[in-house]
Each structure stands twice: as structure tokens, then as C-alpha cells.
C-alpha atoms as a PDB file:
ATOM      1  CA  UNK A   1     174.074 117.876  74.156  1.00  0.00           C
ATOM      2  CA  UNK A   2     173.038 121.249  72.529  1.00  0.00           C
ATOM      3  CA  UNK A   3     169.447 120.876  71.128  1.00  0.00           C
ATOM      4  CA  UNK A   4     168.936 120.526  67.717  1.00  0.00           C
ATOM      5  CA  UNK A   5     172.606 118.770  67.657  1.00  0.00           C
ATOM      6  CA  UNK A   6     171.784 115.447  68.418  1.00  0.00           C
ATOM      7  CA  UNK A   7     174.761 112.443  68.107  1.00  0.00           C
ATOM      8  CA  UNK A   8     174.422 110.749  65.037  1.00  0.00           C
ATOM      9  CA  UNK A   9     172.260 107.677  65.409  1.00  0.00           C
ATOM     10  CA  UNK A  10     174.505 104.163  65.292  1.00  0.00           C
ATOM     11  CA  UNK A  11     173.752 101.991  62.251  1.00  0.00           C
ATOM     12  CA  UNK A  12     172.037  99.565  64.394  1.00  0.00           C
ATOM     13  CA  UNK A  13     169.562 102.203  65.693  1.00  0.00           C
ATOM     14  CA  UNK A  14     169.183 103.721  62.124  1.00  0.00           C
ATOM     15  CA  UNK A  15     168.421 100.078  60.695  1.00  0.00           C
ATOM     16  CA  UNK A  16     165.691  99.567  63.881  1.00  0.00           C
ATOM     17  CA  UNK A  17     164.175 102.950  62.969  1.00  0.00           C
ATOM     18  CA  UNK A  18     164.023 101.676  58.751  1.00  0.00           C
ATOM     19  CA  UNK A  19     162.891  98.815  59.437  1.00  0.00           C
ATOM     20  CA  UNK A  20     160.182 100.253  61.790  1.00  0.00           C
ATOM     21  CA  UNK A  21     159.538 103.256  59.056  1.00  0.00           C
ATOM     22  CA  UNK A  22     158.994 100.591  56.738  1.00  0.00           C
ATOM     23  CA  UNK A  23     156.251  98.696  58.864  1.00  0.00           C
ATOM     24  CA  UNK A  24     152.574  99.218  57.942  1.00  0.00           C
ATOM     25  CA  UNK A  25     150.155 100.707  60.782  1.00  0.00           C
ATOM     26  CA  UNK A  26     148.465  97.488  60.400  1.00  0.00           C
ATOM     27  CA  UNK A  27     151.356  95.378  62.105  1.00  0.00           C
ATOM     28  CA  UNK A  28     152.234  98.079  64.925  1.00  0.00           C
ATOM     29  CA  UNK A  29     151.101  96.834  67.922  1.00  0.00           C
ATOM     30  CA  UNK A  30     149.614  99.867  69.796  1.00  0.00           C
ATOM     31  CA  UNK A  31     148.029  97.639  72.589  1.00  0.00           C
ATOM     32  CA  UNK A  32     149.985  98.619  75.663  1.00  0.00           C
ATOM     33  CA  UNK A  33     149.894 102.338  74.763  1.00  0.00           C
ATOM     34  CA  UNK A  34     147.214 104.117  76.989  1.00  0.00           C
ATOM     35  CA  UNK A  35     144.598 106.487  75.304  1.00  0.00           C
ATOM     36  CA  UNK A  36     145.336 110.215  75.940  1.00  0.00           C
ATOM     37  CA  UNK A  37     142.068 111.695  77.131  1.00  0.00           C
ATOM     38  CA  UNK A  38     143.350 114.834  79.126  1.00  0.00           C
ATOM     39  CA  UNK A  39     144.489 117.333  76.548  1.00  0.00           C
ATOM     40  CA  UNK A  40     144.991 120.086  79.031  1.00  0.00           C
ATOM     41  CA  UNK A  41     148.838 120.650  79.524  1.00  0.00           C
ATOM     42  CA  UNK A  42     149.316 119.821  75.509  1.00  0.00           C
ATOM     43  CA  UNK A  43     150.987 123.328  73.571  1.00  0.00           C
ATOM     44  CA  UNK A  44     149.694 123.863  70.110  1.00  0.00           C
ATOM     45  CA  UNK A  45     152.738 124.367  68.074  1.00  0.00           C
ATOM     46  CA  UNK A  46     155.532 122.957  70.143  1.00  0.00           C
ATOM     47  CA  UNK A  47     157.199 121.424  67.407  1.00  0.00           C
ATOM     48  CA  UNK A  48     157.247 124.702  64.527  1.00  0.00           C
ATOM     49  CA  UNK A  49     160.810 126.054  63.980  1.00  0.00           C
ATOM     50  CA  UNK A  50     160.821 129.000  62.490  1.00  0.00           C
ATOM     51  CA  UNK A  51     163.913 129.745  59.525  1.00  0.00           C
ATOM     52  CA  UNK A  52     166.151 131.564  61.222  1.00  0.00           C
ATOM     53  CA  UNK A  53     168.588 133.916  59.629  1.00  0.00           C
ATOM     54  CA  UNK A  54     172.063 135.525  60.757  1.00  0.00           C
ATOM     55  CA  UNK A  55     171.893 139.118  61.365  1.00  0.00           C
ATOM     56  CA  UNK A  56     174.353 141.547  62.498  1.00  0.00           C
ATOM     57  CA  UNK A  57     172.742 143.788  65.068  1.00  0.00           C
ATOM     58  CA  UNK A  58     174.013 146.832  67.155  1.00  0.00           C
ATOM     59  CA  UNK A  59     172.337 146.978  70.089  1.00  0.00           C
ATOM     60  CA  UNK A  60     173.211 148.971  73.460  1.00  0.00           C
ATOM     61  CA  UNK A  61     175.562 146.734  75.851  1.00  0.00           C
ATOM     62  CA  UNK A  62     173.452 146.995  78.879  1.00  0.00           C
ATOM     63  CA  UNK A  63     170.712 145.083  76.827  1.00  0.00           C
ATOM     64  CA  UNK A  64     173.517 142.387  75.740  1.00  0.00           C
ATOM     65  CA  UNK A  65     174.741 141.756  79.372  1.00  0.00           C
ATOM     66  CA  UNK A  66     171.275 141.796  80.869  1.00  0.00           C
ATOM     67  CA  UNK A  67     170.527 138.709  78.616  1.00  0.00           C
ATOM     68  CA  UNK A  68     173.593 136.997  78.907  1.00  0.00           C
ATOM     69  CA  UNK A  69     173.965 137.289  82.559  1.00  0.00           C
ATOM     70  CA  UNK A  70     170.991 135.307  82.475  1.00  0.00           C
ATOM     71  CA  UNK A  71     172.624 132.567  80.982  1.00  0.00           C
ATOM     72  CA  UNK A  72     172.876 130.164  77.871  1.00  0.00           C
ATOM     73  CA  UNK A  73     170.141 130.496  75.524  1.00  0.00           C
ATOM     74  CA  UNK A  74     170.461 134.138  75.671  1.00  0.00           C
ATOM     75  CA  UNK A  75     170.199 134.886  71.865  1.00  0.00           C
ATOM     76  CA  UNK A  76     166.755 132.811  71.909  1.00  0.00           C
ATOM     77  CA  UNK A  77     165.421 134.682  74.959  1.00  0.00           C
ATOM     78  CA  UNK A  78     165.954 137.437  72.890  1.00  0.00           C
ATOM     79  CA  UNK A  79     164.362 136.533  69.788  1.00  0.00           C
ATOM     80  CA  UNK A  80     161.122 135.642  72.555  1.00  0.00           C
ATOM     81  CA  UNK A  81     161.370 139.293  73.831  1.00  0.00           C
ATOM     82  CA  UNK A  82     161.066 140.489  70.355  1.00  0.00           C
ATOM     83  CA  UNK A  83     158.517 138.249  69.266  1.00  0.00           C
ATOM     84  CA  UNK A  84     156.574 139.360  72.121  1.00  0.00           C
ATOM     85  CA  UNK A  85     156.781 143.011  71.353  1.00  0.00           C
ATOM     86  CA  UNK A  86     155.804 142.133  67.978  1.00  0.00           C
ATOM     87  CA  UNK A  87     152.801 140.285  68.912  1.00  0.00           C
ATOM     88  CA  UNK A  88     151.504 142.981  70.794  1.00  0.00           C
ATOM     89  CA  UNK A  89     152.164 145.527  68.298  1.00  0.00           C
ATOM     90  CA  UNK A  90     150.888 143.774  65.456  1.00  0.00           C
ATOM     91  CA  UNK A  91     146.876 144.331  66.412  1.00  0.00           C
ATOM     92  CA  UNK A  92     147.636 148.021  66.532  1.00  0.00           C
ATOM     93  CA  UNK A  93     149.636 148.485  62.781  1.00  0.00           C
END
């Protein structure tokens, strides 16, 4: 499953997660849920998606095959190479 395409939920799961949704905090029972005290492998913004918009781009087809030899996900490894060169550029503008 591609992320960010999940399978539609069934009706029975959707009416499990309303009906949960619906619950007040009061009535969830939380008792067999340990207490997270080690914080040290958590990443601050894992969940942020950017808006991401469609682009036509020319770039030189050494670049393009160098990313996509390295597999699927290449447009988003990418976007991470650019965001990196951003990053560090940004202190200096």
C-alpha cells in the first residue's frame, strides 16, 4: 500500500472509530496503557505535511537517473535534497 493511500476503512471499522470519536475522555479506559517517560527517540514534527504542488522541472538526466536508480520514493528524496540545500542557505540570504 502506497502511503498516504490507505484502503478505505469497512463500515464496521468506520462505525467502531464513531462510536469511539464520540466517547468522552472520561469513559476511555487508559489503565493498561504504560506512561511514556523516555522521550529520547521521539521526532518533533513527524506528522507535518507540507502542500505540495506539481511542477514541471528540467533538470540534467544524470541527476534524474542518480535518484531513480536509487529506487521508489525518488521524487521525495529529491524534494529532501533540496530542502537541505535550502536550509543551509537560508542563514546566509
Amino acid at each position: 500500500m502506497k502511503r498516504g493511500n490507505p484502503e478505505p476503512l469497512t463500515p464496521e471499522l468506520q462505525a467502531e472509530l464513531d462510536a469511539l470519536g464520540a466517547m468522552p475522555e472520561s469513559e476511555i479506559d487508559t489503565t493498561e496503557m504504560p506512561a511514556v517517560n523516555d522521550w529520547s527517540n521521539s521526532v518533533r514534527g513527524a506528522f507535518y505535511r507540507p502542500i505540495k504542488r506539481p511542477l514541471s522541472l528540467r533538470l540534467d538526466a544524470d541527476i534524474i537517473d542518480w535518484f531513480q536508480r536509487q529506487g521508489q520514493g525518488y521524487q521525495t528524496r529529491m524534494n529532501s535534497a533540496l530542502r537541505e540545500y535550502v536550509e543551509r542557505h537560508r542563514e546566509r540570504a
